[in-house]
Protein backbone atom coordinates (compact mmCIF):
# COMPACT_ATOMS: atom_id res chain seq x y z
CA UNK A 1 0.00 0.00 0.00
CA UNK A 2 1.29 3.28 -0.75
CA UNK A 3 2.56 5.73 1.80
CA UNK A 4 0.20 8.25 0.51
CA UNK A 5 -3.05 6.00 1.22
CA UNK A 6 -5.29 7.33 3.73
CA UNK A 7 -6.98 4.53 5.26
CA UNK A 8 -10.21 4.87 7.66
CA UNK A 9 -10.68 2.15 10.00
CA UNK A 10 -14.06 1.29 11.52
CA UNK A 11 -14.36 -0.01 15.29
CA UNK A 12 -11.03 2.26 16.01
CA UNK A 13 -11.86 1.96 19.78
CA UNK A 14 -12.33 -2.14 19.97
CA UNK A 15 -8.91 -4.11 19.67
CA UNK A 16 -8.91 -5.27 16.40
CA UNK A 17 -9.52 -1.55 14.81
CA UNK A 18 -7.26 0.31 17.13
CA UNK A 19 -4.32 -2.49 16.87
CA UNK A 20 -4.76 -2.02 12.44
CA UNK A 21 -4.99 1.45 13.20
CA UNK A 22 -1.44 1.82 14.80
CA UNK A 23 -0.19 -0.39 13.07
CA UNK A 24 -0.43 0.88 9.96
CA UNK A 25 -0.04 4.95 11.58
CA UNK A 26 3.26 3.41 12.46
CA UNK A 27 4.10 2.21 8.66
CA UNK A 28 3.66 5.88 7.66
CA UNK A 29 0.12 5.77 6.52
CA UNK A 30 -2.51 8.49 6.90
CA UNK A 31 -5.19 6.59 9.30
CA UNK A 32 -8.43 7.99 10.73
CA UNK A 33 -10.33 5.88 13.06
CA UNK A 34 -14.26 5.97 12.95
CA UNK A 35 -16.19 4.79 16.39
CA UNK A 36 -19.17 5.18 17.84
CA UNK A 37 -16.87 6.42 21.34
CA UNK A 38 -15.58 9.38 21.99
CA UNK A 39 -12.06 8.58 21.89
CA UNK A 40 -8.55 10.68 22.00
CA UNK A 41 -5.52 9.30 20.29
CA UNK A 42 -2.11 10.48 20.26
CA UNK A 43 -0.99 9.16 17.18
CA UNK A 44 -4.00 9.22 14.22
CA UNK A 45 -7.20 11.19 14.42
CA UNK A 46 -10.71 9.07 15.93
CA UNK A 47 -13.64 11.02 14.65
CA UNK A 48 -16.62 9.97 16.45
CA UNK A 49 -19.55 8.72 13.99
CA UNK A 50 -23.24 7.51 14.85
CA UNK A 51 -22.88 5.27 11.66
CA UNK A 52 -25.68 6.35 9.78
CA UNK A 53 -25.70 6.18 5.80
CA UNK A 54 -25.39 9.62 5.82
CA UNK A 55 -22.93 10.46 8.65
CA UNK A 56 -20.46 7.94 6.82
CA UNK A 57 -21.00 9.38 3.45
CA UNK A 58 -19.81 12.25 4.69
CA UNK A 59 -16.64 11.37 6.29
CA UNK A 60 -16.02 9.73 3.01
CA UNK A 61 -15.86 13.06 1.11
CA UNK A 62 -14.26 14.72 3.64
CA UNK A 63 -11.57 11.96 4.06
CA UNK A 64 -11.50 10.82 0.92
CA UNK A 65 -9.64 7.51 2.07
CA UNK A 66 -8.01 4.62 -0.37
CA UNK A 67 -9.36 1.67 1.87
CA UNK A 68 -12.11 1.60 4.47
CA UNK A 69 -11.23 -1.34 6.89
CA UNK A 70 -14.17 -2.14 8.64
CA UNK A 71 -13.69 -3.45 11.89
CA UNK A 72 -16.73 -2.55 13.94
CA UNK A 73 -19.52 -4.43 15.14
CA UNK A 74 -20.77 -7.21 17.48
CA UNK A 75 -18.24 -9.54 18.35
CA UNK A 76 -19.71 -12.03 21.23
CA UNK A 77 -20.90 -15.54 20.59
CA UNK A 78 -22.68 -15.24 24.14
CA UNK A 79 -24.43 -12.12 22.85
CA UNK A 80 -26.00 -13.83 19.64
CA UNK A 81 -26.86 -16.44 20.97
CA UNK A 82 -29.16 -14.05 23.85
CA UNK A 83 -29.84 -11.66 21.24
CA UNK A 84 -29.84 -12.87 17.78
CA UNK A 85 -31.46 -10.36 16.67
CA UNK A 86 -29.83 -7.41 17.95
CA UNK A 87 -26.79 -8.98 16.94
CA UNK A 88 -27.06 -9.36 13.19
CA UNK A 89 -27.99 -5.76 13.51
CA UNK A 90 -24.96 -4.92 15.16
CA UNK A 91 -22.67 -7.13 12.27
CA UNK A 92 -24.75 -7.73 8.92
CA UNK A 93 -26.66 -4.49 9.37
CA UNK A 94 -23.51 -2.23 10.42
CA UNK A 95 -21.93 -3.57 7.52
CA UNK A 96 -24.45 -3.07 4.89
CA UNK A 97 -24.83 0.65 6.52
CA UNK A 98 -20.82 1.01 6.28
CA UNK A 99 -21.91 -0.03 2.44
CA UNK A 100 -24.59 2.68 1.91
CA UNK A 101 -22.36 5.42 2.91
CA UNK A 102 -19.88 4.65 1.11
CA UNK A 103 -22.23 4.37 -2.04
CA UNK A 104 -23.96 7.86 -1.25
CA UNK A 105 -20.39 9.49 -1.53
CA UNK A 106 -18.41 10.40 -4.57
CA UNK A 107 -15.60 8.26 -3.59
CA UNK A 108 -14.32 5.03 -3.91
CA UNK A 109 -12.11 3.48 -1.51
CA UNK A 110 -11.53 0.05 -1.29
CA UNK A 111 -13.58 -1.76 1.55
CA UNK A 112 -11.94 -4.84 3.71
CA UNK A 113 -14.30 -6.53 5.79
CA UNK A 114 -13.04 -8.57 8.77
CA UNK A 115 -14.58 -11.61 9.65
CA UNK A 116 -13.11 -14.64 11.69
CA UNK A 117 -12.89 -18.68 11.56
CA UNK A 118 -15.71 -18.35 13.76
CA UNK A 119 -17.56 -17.41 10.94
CA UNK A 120 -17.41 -21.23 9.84
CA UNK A 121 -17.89 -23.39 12.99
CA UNK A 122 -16.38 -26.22 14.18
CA UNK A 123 -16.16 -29.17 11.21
CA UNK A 124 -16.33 -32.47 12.30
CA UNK A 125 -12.87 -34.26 11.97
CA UNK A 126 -11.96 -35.63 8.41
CA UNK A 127 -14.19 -32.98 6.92
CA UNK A 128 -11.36 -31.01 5.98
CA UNK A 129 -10.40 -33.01 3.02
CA UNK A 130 -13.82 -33.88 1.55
CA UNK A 131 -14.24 -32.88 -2.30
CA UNK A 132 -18.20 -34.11 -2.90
């Protein structure tokens, strides 16, 4: 990625967002963190967002970023399982919200969602190497 990238990262106050964040600050790259928490950073700027369609399509033109890194959402097993419901609103519906704003705006960065090997379950053994 070029120095001269400007990359926004969603969920810049949960670990995942704020360890991509510095990360890549430290690499020389223009970051700006997006998060629902009002958070102060010495190294990159957090500007906080509501994540509405709208709200995000306008960080977009003002920030004009190469990638969008999305890193927000619900991340609890114990929590979908209580609330299913609130939390595919919190991951799927976030997401397709990060989405919208992005399409409202004039720009075009390149989104990376995150996702995890939770994502597929546990396979029984010897299911690894089936081909049917």
């Amino acid at each position: 990625m070029s120095k001269d990238a400007i990359i926004a990262i969603t969920g810049a106050s949960g670990f995942i967002g704020a360890s991509l964040a510095e990360y890549f600050h430290r690499r020389g790259n223009a970051v700006i963190g997006l998060s629902l928490d009002d958070i102060s950073n010495d190294l990159y700027p957090v500007r906080k967002v509501r994540f509405t369609p709208g709200e995000l399509s306008q960080v977009m033109e003002d920030v004009r970023p190469s990638v969008l890194i999305h890193a927000a959402g619900s991340a609890s097993v114990a929590d979908s399982i209580a609330d299913p419901a609130g939390d595919f609103e919190s991951s799927v519906g976030l997401f397709q919200t990060v989405l919208e704003g992005v399409r409202q705006s004039r720009s075009s960065p390149v989104v990376v969602f995150l996702s995890s090997a939770a994502v597929y379950g546990n396979p029984a053994a010897g299911q690894r190497n089936r081909t049917d």
